[in-house]
C-alpha atoms as a PDB file:
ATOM      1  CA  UNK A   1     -15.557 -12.071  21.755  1.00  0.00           C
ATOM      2  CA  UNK A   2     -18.353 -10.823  19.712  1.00  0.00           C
ATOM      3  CA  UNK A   3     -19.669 -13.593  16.849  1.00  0.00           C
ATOM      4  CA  UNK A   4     -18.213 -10.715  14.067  1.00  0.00           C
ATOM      5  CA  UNK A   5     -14.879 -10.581  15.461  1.00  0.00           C
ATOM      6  CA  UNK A   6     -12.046 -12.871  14.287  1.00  0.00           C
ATOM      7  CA  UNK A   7      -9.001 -12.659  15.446  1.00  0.00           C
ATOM      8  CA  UNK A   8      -6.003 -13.426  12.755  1.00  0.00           C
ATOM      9  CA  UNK A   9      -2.259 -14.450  14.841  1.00  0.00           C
ATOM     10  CA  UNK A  10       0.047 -12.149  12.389  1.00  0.00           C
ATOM     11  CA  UNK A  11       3.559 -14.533  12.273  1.00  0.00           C
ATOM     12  CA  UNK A  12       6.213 -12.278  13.822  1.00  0.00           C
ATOM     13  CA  UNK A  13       8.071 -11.471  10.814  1.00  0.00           C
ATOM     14  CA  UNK A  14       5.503 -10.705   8.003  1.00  0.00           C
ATOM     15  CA  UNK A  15       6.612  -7.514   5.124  1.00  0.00           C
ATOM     16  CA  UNK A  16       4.126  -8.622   2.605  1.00  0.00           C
ATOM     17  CA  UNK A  17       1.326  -7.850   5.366  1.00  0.00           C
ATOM     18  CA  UNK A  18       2.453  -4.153   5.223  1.00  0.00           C
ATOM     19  CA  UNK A  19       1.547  -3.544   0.789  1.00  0.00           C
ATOM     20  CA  UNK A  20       2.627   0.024   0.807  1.00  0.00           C
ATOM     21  CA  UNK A  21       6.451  -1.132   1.976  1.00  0.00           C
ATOM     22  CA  UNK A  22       6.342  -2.653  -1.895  1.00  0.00           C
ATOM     23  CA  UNK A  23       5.470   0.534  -3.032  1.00  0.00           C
ATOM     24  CA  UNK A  24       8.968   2.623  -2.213  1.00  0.00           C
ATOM     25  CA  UNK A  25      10.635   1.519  -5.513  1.00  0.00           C
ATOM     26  CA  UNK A  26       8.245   2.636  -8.073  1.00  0.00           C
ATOM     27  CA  UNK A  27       7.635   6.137  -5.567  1.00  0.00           C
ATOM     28  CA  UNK A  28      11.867   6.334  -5.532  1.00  0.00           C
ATOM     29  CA  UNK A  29      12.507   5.566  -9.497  1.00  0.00           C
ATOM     30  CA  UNK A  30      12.282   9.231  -9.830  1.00  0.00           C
ATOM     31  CA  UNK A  31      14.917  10.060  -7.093  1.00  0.00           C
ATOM     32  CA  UNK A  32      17.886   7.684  -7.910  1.00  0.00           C
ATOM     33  CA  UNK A  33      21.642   9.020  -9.303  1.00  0.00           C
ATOM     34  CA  UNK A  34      19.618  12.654  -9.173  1.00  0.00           C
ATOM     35  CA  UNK A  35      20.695  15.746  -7.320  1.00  0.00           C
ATOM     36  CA  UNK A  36      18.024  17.914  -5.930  1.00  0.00           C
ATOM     37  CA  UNK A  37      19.473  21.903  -4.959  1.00  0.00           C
ATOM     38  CA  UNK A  38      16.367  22.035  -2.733  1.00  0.00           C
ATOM     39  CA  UNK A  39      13.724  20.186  -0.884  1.00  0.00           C
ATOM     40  CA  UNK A  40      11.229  21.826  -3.170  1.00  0.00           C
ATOM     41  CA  UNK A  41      12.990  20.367  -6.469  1.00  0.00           C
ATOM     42  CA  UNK A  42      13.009  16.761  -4.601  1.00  0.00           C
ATOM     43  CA  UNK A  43       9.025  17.283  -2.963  1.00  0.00           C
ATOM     44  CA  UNK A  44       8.547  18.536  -7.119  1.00  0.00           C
ATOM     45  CA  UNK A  45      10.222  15.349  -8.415  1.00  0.00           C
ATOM     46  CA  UNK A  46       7.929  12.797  -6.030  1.00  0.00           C
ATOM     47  CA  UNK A  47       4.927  14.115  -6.159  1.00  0.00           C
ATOM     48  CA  UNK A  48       5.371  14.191 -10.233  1.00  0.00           C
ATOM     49  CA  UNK A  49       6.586  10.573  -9.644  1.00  0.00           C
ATOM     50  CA  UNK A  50       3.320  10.025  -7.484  1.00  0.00           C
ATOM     51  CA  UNK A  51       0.994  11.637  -9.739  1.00  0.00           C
ATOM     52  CA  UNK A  52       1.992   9.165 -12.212  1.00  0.00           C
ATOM     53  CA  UNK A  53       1.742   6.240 -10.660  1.00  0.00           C
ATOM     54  CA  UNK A  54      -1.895   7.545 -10.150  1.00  0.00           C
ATOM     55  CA  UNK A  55      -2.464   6.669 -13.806  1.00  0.00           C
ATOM     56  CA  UNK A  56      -1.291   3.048 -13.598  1.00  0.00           C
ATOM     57  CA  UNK A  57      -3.142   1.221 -11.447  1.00  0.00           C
ATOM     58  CA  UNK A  58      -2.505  -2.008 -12.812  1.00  0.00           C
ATOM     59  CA  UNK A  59       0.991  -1.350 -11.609  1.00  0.00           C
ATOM     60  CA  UNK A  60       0.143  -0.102  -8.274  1.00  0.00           C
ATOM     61  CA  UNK A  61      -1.620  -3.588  -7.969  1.00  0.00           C
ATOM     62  CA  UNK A  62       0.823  -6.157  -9.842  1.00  0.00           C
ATOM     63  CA  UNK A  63       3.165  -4.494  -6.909  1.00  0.00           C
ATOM     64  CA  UNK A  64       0.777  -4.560  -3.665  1.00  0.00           C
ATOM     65  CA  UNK A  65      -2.042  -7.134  -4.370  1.00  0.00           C
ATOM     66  CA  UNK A  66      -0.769 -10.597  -2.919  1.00  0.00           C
ATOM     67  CA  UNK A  67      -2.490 -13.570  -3.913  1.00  0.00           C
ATOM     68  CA  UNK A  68      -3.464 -14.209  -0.329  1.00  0.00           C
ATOM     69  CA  UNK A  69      -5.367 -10.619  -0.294  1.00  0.00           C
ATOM     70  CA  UNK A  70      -8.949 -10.805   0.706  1.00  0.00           C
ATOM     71  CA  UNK A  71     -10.291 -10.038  -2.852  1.00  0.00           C
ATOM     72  CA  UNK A  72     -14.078  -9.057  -1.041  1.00  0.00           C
ATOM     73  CA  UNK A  73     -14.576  -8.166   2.158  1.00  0.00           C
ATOM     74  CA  UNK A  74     -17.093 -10.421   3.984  1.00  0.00           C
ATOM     75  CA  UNK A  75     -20.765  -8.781   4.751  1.00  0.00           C
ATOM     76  CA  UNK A  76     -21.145  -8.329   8.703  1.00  0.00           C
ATOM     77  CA  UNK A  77     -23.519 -10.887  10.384  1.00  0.00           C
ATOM     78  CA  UNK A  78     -25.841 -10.695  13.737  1.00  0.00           C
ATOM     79  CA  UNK A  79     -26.988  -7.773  15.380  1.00  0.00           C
ATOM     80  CA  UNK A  80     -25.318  -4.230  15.342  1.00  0.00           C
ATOM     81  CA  UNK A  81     -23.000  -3.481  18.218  1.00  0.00           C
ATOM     82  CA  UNK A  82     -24.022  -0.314  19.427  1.00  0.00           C
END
């Protein structure tokens, strides 16, 4: 195993490793009790929904950014694998 490598065991049941899985009910807000006559209207009504979110990112990361998240990534040491 190279020096630069670690390895992190995942435990086997682990949802607040995947952050965009806590993103689904701000995306679907905009889709509940409403009745789309196409797939255009719906596509229309989550990208709007989408666009946004865009625009609050403090949201975006009071939903995704666990306290456990790396909050910088660590600078690579030794020699470059090539």
């Amino acid at each position: 195993m190279p020096e630069h490598v670690h390895l992190l065991f995942l435990p086997p049941y682990s949802p607040e490793l995947q952050p965009a899985e806590h993103l689904w009910p701000l995306t679907n807000a905009a889709l509940v009790n409403r009745h789309f006559a196409t797939i255009e209207e719906l596509e229309e009504a989550q990208f709007a929904q989408c666009r946004a979110l865009q625009a609050q990112p403090d949201r975006i990361r009071s939903t995704t950014c666990f306290h456990w998240w790396p909050k910088q990534l660590h600078k690579r040491r030794g020699p470059r694998l090539k």
